[in-house]
N, C-alpha and C. Protein backbone atom coordinates (compact mmCIF):
# COMPACT_ATOMS: atom_id res chain seq x y z
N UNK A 1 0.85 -1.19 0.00
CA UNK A 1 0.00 0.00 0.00
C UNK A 1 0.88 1.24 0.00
N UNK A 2 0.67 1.98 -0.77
CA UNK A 2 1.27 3.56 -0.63
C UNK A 2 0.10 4.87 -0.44
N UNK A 3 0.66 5.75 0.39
CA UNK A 3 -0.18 7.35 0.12
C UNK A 3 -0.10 7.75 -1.01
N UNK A 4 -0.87 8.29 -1.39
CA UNK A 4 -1.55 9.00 -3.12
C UNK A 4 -2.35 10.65 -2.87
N UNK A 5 -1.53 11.38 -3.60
CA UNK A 5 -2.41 12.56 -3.34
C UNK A 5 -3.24 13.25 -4.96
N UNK A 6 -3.92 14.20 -4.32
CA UNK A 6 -4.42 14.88 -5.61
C UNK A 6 -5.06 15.93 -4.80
N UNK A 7 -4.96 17.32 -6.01
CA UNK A 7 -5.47 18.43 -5.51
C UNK A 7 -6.51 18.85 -6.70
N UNK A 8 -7.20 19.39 -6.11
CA UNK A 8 -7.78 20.41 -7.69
C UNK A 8 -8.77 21.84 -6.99
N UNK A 9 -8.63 22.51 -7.92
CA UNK A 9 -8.78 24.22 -8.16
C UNK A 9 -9.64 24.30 -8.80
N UNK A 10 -10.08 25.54 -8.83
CA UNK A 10 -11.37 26.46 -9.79
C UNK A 10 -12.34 26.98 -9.33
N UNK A 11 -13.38 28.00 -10.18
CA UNK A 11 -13.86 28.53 -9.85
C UNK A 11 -15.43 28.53 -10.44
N UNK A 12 -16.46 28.91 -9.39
CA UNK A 12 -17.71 28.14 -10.24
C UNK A 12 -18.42 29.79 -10.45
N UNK A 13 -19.55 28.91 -11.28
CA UNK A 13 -20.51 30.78 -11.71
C UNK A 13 -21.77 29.96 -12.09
N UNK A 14 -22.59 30.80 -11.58
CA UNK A 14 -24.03 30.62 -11.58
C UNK A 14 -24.47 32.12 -12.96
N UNK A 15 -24.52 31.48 -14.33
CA UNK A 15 -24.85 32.89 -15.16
C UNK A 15 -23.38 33.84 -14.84
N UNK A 16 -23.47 34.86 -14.46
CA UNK A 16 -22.64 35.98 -14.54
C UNK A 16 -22.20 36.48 -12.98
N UNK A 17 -22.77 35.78 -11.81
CA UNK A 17 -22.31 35.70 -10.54
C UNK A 17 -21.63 34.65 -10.29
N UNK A 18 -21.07 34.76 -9.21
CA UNK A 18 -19.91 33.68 -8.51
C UNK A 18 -21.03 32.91 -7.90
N UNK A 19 -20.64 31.34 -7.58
CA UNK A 19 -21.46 30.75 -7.49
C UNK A 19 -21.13 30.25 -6.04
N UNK A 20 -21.86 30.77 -5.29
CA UNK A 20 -21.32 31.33 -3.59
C UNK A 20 -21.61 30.08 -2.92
N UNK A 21 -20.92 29.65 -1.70
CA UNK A 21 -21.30 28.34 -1.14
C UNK A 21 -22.16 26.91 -1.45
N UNK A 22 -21.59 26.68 -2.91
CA UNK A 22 -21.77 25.66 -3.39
C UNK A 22 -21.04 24.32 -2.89
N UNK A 23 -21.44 23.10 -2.76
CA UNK A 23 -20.82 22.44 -1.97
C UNK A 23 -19.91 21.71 -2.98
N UNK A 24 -18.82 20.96 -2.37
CA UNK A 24 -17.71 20.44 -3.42
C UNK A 24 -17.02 18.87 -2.88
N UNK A 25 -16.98 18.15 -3.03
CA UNK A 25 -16.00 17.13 -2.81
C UNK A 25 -15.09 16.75 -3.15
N UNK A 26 -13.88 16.14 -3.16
CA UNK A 26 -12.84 15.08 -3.53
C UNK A 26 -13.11 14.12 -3.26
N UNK A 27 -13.12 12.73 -4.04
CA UNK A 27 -13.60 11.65 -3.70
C UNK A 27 -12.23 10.77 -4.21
N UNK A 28 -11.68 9.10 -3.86
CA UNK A 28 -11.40 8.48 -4.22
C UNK A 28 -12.28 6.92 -4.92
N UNK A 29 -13.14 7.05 -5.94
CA UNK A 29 -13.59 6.39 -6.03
C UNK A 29 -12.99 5.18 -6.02
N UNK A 30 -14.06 3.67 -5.40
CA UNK A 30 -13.50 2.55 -5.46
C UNK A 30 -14.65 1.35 -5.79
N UNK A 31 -14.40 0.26 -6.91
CA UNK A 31 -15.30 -0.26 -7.27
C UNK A 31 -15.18 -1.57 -6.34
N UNK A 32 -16.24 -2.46 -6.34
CA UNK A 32 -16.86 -3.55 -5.76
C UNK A 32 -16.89 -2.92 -4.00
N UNK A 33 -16.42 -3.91 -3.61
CA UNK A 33 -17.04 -3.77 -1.88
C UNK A 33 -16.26 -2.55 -1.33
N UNK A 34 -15.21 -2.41 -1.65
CA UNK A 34 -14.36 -1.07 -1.26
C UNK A 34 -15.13 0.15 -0.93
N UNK A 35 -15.60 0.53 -0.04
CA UNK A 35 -16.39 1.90 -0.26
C UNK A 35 -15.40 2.98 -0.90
N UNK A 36 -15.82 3.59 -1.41
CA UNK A 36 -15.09 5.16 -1.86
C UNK A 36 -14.78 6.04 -1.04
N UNK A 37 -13.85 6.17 -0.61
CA UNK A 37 -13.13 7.74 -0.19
C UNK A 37 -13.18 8.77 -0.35
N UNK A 38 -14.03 9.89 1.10
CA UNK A 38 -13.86 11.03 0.93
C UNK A 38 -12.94 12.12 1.18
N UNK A 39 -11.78 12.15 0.24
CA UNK A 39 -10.14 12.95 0.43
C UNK A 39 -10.81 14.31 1.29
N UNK A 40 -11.37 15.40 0.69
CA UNK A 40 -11.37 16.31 1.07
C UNK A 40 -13.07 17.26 0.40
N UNK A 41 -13.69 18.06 1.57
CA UNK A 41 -14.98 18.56 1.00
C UNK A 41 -14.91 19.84 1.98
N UNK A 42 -15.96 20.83 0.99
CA UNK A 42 -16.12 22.16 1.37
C UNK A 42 -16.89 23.00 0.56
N UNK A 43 -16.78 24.31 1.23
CA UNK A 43 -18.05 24.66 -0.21
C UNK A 43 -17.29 25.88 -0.80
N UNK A 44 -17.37 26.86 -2.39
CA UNK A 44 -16.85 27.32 -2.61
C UNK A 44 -16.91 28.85 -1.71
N UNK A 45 -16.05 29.65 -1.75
CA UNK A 45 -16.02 30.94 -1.31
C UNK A 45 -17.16 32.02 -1.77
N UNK A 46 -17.12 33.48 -1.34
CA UNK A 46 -17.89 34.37 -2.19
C UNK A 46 -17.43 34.84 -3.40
N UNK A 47 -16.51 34.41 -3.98
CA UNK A 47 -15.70 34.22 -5.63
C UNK A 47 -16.34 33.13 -6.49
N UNK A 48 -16.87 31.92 -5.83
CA UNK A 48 -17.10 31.06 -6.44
C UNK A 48 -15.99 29.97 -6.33
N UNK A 49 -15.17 30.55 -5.57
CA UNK A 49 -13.32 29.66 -5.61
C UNK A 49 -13.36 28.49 -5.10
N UNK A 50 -12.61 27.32 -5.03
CA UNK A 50 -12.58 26.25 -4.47
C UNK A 50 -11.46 25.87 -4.55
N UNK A 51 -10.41 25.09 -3.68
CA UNK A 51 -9.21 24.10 -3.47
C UNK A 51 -9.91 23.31 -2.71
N UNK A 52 -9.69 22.11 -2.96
CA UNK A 52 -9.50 20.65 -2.20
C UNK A 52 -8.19 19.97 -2.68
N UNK A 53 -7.73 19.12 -1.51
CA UNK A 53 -6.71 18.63 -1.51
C UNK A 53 -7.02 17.25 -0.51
N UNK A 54 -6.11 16.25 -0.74
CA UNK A 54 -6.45 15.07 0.03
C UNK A 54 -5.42 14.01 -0.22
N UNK A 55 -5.50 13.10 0.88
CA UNK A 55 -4.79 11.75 0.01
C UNK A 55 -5.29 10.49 1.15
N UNK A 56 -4.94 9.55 0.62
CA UNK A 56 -5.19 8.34 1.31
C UNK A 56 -4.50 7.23 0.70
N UNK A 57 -4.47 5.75 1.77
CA UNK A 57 -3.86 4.54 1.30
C UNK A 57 -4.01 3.77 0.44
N UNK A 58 -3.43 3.46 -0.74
CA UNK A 58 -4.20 2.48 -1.67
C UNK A 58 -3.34 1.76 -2.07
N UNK A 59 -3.45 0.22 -2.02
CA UNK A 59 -2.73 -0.73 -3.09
C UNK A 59 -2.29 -0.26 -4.78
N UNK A 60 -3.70 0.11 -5.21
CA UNK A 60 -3.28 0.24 -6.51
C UNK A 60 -3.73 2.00 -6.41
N UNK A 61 -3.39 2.28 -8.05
CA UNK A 61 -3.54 3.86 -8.33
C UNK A 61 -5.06 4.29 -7.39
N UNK A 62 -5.12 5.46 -6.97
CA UNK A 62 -6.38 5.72 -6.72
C UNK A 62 -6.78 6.79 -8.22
N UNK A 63 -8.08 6.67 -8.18
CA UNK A 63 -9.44 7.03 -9.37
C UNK A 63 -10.06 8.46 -8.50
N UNK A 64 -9.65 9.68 -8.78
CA UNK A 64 -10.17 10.77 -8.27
C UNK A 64 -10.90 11.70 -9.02
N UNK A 65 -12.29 11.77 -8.11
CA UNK A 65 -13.33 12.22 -8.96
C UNK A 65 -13.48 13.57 -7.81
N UNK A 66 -13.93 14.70 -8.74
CA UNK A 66 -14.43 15.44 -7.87
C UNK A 66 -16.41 16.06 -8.21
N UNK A 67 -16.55 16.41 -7.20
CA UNK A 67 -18.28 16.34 -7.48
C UNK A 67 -18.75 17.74 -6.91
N UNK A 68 -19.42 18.34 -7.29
CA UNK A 68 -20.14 19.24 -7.41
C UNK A 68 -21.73 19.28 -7.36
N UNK A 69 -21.99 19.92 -5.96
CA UNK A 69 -23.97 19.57 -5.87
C UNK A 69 -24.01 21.40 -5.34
N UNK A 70 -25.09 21.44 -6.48
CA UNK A 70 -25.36 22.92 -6.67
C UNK A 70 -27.35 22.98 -7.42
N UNK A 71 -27.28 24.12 -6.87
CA UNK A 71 -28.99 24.58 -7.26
C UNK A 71 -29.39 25.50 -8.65
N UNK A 72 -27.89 25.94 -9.12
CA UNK A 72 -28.00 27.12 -9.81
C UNK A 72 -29.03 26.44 -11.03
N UNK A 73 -29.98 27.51 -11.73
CA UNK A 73 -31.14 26.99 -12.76
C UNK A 73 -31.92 25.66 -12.26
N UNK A 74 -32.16 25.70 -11.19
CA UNK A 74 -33.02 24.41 -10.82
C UNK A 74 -34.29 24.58 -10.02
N UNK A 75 -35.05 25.62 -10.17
CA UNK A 75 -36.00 25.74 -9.39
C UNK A 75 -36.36 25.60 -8.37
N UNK A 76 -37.70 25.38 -7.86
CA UNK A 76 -37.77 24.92 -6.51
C UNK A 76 -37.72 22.60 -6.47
N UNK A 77 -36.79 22.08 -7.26
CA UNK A 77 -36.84 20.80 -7.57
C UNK A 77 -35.89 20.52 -6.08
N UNK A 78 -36.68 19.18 -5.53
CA UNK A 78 -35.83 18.30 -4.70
C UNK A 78 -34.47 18.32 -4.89
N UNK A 79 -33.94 18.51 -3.44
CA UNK A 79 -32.12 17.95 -4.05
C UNK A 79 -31.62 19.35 -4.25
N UNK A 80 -30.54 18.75 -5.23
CA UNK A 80 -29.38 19.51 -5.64
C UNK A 80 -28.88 18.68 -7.09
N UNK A 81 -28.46 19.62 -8.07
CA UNK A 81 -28.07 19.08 -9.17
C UNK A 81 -26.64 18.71 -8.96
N UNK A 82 -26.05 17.30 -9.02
CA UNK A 82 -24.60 16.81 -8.82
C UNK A 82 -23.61 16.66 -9.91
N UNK A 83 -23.20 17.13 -10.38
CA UNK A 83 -22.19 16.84 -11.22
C UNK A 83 -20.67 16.53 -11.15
N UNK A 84 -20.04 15.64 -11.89
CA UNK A 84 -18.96 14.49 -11.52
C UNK A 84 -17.97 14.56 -12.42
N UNK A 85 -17.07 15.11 -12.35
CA UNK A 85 -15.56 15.08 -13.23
C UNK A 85 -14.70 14.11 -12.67
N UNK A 86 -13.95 13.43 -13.53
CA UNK A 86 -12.49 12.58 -13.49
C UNK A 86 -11.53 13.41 -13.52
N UNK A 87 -10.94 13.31 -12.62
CA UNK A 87 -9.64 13.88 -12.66
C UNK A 87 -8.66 13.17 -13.44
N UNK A 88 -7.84 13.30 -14.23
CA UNK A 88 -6.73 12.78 -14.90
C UNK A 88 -5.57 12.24 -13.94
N UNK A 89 -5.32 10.81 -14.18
CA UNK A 89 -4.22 10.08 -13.52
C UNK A 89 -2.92 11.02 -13.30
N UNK A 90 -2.58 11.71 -14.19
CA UNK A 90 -1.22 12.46 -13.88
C UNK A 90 -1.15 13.44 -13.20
N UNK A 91 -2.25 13.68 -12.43
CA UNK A 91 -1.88 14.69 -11.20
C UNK A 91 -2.00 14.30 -9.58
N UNK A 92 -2.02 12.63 -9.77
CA UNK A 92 -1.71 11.99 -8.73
C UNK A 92 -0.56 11.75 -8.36
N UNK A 93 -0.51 12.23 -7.46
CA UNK A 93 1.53 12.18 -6.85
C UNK A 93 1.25 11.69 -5.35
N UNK A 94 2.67 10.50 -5.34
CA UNK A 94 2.89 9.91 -4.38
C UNK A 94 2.94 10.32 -2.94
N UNK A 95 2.79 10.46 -1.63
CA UNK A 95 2.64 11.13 -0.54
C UNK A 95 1.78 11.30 -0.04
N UNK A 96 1.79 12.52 1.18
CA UNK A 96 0.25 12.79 1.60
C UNK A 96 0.49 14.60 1.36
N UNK A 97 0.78 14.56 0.35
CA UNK A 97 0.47 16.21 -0.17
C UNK A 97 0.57 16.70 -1.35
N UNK A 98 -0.45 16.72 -2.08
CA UNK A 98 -0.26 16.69 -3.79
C UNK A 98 0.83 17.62 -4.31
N UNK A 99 1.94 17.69 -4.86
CA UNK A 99 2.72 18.43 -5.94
C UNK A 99 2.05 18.93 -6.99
N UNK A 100 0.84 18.61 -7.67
CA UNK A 100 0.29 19.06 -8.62
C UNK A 100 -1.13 19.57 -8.01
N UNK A 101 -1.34 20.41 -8.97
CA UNK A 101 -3.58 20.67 -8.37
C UNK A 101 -3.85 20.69 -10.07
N UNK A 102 -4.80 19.76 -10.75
CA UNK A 102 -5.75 19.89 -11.19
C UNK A 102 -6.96 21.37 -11.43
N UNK A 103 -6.28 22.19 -12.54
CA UNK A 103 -7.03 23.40 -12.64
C UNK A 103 -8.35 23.25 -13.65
N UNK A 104 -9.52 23.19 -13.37
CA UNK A 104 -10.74 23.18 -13.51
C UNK A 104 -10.97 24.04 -14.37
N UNK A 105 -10.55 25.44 -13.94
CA UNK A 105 -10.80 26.36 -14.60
C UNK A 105 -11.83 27.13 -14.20
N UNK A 106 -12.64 27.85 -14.57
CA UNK A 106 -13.87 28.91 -14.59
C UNK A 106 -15.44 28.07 -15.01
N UNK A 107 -15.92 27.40 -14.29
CA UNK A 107 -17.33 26.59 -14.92
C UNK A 107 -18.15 27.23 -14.32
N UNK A 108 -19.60 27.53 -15.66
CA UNK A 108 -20.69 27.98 -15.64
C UNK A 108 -21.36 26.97 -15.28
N UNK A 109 -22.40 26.86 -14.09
CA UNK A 109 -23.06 25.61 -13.90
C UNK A 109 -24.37 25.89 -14.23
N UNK A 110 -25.13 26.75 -15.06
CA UNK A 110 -26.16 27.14 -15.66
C UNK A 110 -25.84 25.49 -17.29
N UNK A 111 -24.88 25.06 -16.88
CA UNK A 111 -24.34 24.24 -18.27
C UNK A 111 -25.26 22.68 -17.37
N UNK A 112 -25.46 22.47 -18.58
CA UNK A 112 -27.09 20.94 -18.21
C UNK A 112 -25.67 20.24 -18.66
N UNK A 113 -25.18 19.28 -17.66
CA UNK A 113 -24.53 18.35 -18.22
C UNK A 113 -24.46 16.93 -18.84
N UNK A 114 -24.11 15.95 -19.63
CA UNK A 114 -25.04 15.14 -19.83
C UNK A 114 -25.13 14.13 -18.90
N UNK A 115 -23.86 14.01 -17.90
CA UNK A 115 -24.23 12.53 -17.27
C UNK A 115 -24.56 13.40 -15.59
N UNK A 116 -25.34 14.19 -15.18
CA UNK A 116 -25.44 15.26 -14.46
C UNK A 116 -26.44 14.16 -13.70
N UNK A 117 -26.60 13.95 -12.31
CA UNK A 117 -27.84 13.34 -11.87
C UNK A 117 -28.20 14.24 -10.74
N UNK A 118 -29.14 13.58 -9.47
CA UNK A 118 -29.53 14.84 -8.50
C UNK A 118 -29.17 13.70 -7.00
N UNK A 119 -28.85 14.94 -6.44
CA UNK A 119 -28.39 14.47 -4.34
C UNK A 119 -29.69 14.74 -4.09
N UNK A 120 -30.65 13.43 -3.48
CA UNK A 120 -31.68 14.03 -2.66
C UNK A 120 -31.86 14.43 -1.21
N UNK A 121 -30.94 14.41 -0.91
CA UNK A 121 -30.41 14.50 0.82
C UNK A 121 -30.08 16.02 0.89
N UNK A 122 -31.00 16.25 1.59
CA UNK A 122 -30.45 17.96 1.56
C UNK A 122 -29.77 18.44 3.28
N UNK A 123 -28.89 19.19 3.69
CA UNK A 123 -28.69 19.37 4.73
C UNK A 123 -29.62 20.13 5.46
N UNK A 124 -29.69 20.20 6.80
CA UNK A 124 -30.10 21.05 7.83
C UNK A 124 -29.84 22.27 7.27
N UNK A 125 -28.32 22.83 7.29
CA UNK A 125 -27.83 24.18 6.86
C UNK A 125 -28.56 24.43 5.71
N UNK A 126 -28.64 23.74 4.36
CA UNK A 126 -29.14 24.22 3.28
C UNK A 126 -30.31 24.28 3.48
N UNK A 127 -31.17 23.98 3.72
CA UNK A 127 -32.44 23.82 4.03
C UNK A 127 -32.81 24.78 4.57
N UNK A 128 -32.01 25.93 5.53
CA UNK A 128 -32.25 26.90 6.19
C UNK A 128 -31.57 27.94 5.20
N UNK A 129 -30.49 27.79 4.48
CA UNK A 129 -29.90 28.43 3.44
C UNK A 129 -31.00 29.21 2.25
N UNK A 130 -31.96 27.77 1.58
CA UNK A 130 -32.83 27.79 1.01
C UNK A 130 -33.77 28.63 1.43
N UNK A 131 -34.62 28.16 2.14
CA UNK A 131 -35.78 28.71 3.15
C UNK A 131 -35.48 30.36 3.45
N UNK A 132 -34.32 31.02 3.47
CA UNK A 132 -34.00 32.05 4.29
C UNK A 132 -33.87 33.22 2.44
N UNK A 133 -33.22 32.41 1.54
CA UNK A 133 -33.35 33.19 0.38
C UNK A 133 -34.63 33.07 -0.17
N UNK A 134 -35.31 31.34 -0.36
CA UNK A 134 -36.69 32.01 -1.20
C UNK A 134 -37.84 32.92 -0.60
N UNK A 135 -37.84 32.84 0.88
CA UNK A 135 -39.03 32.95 1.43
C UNK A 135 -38.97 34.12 2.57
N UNK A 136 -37.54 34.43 2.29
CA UNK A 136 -36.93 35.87 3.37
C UNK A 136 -37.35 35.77 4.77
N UNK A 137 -37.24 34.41 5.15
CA UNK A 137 -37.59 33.71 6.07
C UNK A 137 -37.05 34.55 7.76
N UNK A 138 -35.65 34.63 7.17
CA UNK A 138 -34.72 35.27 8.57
C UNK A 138 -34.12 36.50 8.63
N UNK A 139 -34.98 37.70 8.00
CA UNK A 139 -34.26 38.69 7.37
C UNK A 139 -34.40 39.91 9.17
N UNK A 140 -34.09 40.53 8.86
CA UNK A 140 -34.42 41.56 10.30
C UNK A 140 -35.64 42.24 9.82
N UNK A 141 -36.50 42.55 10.63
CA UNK A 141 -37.72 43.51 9.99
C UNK A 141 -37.55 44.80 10.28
């Protein structure tokens, strides 16, 4: 078994705003009984910005996906829209601290992706997140 790291960067946008506390993961995916690994999660800044970084033990290469569950263009629909990138094998470096980050770049998530599915698990926080923007639920009077 060896440590394996990976980092990745970027920045999200809802239309022409930053796409503000959107939630984000690093995952090590793993197939059959292995559960999958969660390296590192957070949500983006008021830029839309995001770093995650992570590593963990694996026999063979680890498979790093990062995921993205966001509301932007989704109405009042259950959930959160999730979307799932592969990270490319060559920015996995040996250790427990990536040498490389994976730059993403600038993504519009107003973009319908095709293999895009939905998180129906919504948090406490979001739920009050939600509730407090559509319905001006907690504003001061």
């Amino acid at each position: 078994m060896r440590q394996q790291a990976v980092a990745v960067h970027g920045h999200l946008k809802c239309g022409d705003a930053p796409a503000k506390s959107v939630r984000v993961k690093l995952f090590d995916e793993d197939s059959g009984p292995d559960p999958d690994d969660l390296l590192d999660q957070g949500y983006t800044d008021d830029n839309g910005e995001f770093k995650l970084q992570g590593s963990t033990m694996e026999t063979t290469n680890i498979d790093p996906v990062f995921k993205v569950y966001h509301d932007c263009n989704d109405g009042m629909k259950p959930g959160s829209r999730k979307v799932r990138f592969i990270i490319p094998s060559s920015y996995i470096t040996n250790g427990s601290v990536a040498k490389k980050t994976f730059e993403l770049g600038t993504l519009n998530l107003e973009t319908i992706f095709g293999a895009e599915s939905r998180e129906l698990m919504v948090s406490k926080k979001k739920r009050r997140h939600l509730l407090s923007e559509k319905f001006n639920l907690f504003s001061n009077f």
